[in-house]
C-alpha atoms as a PDB file:
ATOM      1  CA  UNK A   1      21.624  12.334  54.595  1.00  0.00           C
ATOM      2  CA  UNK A   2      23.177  13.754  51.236  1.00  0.00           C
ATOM      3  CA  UNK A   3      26.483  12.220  50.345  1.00  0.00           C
ATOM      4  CA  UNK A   4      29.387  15.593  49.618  1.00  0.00           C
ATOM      5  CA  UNK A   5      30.608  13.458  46.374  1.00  0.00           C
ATOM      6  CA  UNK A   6      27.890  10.798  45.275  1.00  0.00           C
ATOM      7  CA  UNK A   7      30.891   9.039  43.556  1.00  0.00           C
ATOM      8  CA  UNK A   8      33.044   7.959  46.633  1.00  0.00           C
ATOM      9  CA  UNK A   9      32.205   6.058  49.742  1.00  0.00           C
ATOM     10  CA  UNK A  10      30.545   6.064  52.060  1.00  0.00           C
ATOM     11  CA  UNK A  11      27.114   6.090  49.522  1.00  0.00           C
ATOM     12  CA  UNK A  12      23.900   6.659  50.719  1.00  0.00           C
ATOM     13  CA  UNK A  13      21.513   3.754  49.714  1.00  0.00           C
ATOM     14  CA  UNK A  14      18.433   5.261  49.724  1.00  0.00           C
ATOM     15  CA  UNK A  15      15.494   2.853  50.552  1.00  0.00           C
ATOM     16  CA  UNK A  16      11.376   3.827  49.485  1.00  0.00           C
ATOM     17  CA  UNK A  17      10.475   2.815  53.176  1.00  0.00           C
ATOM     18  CA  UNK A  18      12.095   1.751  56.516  1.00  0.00           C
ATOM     19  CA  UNK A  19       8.420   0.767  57.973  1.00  0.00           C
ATOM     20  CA  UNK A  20       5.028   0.502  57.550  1.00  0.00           C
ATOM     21  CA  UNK A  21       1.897  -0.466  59.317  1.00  0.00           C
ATOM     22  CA  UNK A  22      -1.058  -2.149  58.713  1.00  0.00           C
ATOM     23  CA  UNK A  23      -4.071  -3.108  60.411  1.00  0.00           C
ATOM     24  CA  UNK A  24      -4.974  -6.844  60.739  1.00  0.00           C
ATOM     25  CA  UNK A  25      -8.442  -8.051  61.852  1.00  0.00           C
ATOM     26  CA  UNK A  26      -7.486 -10.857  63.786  1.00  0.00           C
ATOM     27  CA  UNK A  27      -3.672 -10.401  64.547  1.00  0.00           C
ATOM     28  CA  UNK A  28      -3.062 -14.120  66.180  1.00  0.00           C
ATOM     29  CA  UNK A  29      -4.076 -15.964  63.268  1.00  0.00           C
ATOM     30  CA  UNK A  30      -2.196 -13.251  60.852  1.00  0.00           C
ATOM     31  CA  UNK A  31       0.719 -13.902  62.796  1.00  0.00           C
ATOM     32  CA  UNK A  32       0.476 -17.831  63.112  1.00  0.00           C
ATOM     33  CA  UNK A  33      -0.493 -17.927  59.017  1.00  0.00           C
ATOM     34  CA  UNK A  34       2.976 -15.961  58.327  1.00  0.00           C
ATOM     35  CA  UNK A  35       4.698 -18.265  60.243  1.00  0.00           C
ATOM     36  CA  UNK A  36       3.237 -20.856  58.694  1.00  0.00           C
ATOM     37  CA  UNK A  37       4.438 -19.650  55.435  1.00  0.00           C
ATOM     38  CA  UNK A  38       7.995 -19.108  56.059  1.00  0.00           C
ATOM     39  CA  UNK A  39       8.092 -15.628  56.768  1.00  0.00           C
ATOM     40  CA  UNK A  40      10.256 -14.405  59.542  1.00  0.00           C
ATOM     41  CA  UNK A  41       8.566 -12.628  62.226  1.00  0.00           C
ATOM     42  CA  UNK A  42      10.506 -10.391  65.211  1.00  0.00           C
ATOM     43  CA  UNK A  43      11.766 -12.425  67.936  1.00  0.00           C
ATOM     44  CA  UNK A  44       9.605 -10.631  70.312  1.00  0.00           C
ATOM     45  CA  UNK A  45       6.231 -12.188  68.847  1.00  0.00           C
ATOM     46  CA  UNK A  46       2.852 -10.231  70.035  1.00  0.00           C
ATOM     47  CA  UNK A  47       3.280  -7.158  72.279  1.00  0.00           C
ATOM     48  CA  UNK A  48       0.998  -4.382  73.653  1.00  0.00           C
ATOM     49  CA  UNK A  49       1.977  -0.925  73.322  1.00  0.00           C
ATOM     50  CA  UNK A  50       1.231   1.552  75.889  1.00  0.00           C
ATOM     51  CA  UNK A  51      -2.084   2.307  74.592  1.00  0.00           C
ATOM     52  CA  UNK A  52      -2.957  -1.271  74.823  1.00  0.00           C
ATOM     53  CA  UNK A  53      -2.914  -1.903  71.214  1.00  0.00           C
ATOM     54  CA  UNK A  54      -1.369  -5.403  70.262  1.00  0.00           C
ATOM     55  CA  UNK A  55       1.478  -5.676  67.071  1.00  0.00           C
ATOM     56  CA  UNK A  56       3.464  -7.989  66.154  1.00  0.00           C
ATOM     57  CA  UNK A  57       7.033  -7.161  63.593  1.00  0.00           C
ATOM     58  CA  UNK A  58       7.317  -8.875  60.347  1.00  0.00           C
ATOM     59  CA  UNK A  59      11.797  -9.173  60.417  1.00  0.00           C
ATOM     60  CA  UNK A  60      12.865  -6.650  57.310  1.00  0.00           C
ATOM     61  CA  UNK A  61      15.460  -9.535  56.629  1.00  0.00           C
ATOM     62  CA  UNK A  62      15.248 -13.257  55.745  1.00  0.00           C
ATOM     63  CA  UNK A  63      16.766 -16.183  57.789  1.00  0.00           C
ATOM     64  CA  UNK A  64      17.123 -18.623  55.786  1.00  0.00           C
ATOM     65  CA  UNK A  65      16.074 -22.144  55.139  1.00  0.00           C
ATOM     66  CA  UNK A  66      13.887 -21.960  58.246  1.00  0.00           C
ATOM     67  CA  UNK A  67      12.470 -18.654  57.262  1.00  0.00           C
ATOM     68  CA  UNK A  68      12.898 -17.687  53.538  1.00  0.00           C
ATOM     69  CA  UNK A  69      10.510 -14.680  53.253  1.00  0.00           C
ATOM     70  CA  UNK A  70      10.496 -11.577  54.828  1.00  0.00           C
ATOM     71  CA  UNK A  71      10.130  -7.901  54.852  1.00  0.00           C
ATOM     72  CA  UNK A  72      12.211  -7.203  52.330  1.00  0.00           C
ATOM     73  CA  UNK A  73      13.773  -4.326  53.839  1.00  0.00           C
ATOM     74  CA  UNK A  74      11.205  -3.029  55.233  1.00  0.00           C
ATOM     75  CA  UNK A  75       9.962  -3.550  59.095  1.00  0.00           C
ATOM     76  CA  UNK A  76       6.359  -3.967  58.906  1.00  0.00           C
ATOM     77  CA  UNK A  77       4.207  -3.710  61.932  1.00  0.00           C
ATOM     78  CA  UNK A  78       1.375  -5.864  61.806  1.00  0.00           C
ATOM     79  CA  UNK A  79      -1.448  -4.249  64.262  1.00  0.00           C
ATOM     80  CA  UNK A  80      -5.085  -5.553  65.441  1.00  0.00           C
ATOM     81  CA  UNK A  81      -7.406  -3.786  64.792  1.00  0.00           C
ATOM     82  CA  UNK A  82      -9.951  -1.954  66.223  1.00  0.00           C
END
């Protein structure tokens, strides 16, 4: 999206990344070590895709004091690997 007049509202924000994935070799311990350090995981914890592949969502935003850390903006999908 390109705004008509970069000066007025409604701006565009642009961000370097919505997402991005990465490959963990042991995804419950990856996920229960986050935790562990305040970061704020999706509510939805460890899922399986259709292909049968297991991920897990580290939140883009913080929720604060219980979970201080986050994405940062940015949804990261935590996957195990193969």
């Amino acid at each position: 999206m390109v705004p008509l007049d970069p000066t007025r509202s409604p701006r565009v924000v642009p961000r370097p990344f919505h997402s991005v994935g990465l490959w963990v070799d042991d995804l419950p311990a990856a996920v229960s070590s986050l935790t562990a350090a305040g970061i704020r995981l999706h509510d939805q914890g460890i899922r399986t895709d259709p292909q049968g592949r297991t991920y897990a969502y580290i939140h883009p935003k913080p929720a604060a004091p219980a979970h201080p850390l986050s994405g940062e903006g940015v949804l990261v999908r935590l996957v195990q690997g193969p």
